[in-house]
C-alpha atoms as a PDB file:
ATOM      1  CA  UNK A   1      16.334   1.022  20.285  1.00  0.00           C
ATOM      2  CA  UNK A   2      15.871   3.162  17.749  1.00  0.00           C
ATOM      3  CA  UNK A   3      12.986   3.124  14.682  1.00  0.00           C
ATOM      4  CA  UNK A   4      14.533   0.520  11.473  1.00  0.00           C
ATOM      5  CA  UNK A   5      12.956   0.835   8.176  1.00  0.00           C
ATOM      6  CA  UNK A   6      13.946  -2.509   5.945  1.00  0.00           C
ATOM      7  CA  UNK A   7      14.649  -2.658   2.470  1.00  0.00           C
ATOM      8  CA  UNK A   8      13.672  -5.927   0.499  1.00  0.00           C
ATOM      9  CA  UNK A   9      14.122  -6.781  -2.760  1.00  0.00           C
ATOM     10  CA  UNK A  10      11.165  -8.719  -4.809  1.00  0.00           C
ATOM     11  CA  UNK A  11      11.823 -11.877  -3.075  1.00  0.00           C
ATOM     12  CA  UNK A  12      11.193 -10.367   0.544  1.00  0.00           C
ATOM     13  CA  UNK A  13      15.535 -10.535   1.010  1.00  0.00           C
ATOM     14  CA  UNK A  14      16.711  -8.035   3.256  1.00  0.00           C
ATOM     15  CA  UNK A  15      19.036  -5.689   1.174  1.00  0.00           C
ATOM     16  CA  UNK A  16      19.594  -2.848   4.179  1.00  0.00           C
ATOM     17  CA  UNK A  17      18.644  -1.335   7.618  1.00  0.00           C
ATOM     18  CA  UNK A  18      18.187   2.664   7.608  1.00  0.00           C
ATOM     19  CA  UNK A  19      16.879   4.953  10.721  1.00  0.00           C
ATOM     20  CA  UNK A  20      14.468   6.996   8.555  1.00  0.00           C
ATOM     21  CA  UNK A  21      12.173   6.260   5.748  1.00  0.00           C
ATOM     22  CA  UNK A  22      13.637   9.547   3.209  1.00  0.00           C
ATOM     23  CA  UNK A  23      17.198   7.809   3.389  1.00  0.00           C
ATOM     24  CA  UNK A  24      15.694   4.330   2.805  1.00  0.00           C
ATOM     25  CA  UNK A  25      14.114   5.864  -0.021  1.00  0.00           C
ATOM     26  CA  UNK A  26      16.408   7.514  -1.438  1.00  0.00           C
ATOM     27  CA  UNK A  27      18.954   4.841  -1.177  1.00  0.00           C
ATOM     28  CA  UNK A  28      16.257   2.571  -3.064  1.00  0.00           C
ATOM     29  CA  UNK A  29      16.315   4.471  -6.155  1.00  0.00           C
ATOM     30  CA  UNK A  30      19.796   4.408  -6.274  1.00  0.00           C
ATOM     31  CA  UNK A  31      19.735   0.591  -5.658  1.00  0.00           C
ATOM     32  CA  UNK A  32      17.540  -0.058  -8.620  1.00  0.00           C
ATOM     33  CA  UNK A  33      19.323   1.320 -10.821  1.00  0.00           C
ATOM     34  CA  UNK A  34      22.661  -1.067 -10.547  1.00  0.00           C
ATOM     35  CA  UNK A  35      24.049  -2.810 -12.685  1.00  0.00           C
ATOM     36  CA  UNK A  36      22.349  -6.078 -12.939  1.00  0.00           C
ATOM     37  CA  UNK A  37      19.353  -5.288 -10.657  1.00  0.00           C
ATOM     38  CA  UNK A  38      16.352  -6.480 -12.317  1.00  0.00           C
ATOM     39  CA  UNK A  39      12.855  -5.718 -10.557  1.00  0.00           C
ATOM     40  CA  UNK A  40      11.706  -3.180  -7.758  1.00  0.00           C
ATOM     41  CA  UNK A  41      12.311  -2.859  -3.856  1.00  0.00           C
ATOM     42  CA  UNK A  42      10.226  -2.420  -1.175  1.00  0.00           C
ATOM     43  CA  UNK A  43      10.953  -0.227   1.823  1.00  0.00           C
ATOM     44  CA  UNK A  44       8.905  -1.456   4.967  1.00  0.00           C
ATOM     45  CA  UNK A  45       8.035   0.280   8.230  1.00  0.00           C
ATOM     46  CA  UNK A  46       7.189  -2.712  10.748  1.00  0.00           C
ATOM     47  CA  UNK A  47       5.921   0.162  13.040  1.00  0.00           C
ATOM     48  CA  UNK A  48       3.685   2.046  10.860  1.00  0.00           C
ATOM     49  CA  UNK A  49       2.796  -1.549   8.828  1.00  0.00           C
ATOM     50  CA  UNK A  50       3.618   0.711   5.572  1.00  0.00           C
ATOM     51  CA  UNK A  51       5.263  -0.033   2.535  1.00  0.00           C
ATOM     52  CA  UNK A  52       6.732   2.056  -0.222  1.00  0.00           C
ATOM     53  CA  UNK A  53       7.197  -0.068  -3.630  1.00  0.00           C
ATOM     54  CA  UNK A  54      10.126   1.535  -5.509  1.00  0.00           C
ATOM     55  CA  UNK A  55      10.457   0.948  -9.499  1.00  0.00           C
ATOM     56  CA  UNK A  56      12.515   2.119 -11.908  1.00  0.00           C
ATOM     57  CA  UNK A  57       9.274   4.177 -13.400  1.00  0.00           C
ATOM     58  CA  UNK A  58       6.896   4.686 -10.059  1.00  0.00           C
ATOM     59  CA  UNK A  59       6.767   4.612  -6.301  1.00  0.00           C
ATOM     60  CA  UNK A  60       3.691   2.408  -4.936  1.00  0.00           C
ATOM     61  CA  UNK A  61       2.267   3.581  -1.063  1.00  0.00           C
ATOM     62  CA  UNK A  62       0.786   0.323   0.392  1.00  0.00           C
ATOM     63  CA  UNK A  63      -1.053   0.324   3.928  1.00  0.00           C
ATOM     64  CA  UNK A  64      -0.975  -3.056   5.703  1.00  0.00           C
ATOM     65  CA  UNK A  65      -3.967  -4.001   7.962  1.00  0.00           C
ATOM     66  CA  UNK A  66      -6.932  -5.040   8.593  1.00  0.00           C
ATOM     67  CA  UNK A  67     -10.805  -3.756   6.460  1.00  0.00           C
ATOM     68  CA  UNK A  68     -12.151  -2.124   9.582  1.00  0.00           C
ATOM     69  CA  UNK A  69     -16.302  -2.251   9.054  1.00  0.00           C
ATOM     70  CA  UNK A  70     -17.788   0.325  11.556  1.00  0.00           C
ATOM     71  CA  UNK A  71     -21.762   1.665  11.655  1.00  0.00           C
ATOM     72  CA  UNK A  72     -22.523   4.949  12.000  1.00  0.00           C
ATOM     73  CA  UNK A  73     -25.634   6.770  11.544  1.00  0.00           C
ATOM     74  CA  UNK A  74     -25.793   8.659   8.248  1.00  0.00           C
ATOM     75  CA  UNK A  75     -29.172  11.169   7.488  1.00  0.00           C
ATOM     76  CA  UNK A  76     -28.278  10.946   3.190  1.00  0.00           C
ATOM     77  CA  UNK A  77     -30.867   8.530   1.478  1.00  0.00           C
ATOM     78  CA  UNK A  78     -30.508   7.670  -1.960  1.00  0.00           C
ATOM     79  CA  UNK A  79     -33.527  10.301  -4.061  1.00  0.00           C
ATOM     80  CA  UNK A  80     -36.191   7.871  -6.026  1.00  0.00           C
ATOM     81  CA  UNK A  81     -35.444   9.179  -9.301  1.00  0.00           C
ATOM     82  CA  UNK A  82     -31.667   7.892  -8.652  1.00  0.00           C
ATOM     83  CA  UNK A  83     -30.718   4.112  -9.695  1.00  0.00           C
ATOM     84  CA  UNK A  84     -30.468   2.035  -7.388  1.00  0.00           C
ATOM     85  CA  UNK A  85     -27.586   0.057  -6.274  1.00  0.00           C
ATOM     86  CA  UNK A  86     -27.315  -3.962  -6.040  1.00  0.00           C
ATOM     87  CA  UNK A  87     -27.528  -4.919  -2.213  1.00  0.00           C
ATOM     88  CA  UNK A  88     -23.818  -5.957  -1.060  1.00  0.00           C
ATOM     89  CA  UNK A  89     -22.807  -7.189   2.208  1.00  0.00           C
ATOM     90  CA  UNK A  90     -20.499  -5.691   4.172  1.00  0.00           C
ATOM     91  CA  UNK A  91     -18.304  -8.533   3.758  1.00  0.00           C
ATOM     92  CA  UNK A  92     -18.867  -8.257  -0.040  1.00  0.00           C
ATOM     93  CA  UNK A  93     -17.954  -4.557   0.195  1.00  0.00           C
ATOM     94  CA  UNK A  94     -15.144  -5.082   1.786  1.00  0.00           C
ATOM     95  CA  UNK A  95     -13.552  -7.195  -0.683  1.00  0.00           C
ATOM     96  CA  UNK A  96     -14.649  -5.280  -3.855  1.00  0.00           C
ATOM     97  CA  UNK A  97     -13.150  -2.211  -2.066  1.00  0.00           C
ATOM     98  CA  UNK A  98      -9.796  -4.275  -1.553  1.00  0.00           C
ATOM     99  CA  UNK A  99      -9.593  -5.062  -4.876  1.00  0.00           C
ATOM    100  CA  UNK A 100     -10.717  -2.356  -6.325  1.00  0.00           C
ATOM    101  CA  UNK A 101      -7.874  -0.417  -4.440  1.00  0.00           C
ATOM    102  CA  UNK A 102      -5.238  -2.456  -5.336  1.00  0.00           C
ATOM    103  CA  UNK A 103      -5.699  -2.744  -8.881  1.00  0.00           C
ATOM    104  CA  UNK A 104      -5.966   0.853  -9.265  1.00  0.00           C
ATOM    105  CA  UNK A 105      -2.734   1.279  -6.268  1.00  0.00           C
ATOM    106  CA  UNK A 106      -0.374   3.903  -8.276  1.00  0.00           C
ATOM    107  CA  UNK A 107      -2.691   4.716 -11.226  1.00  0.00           C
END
């Protein structure tokens, strides 16, 4: 069975099936712009958990998933003369950097 990108409209109802993401696109531009179509459309890939939010002024790239939090070694320390930064958690981190990226998705 072949790859199917879906098309919802801003209440998550399936408005099409397409084989590739550039025809669900495309087709979403045209969608939004009929008569009586008030609001945007997403086009979801269930494979790649992606989403592209279509509007009549912008086009939104949204990657599903999980914050993954991996250590690694790094040799840079922060110079004396240089402010220093509050002490976050990683868990605190995490969330500030969610919702720092998704208030600023498309800006």
């Amino acid at each position: 069975m072949g790859k199917r990108i879906l098309v919802l409209d801003a209440d998550g109802e399936l408005l099409g099936k397409f084989a590739d993401t550039y025809t669900a696109h495309l087709w979403s531009h045209f969608r939004i712009l009929a008569p009586g179509f008030d609001g945007h459309v997403e086009v979801f890939d269930p494979h790649t958990r992606t989403s592209l939010v279509v509007g009549a002024d912008e086009c939104r790239s949204i990657i599903w998933g999980r914050v993954q939090n991996t250590a690694v070694a790094c040799e840079e320390r922060a110079e004396p003369d240089e402010p220093s930064l509050p002490e976050l958690s990683v868990r605190q981190l995490s969330r500030r950097s969610m919702t720092h990226a998704w208030l600023t998705a498309g800006t």
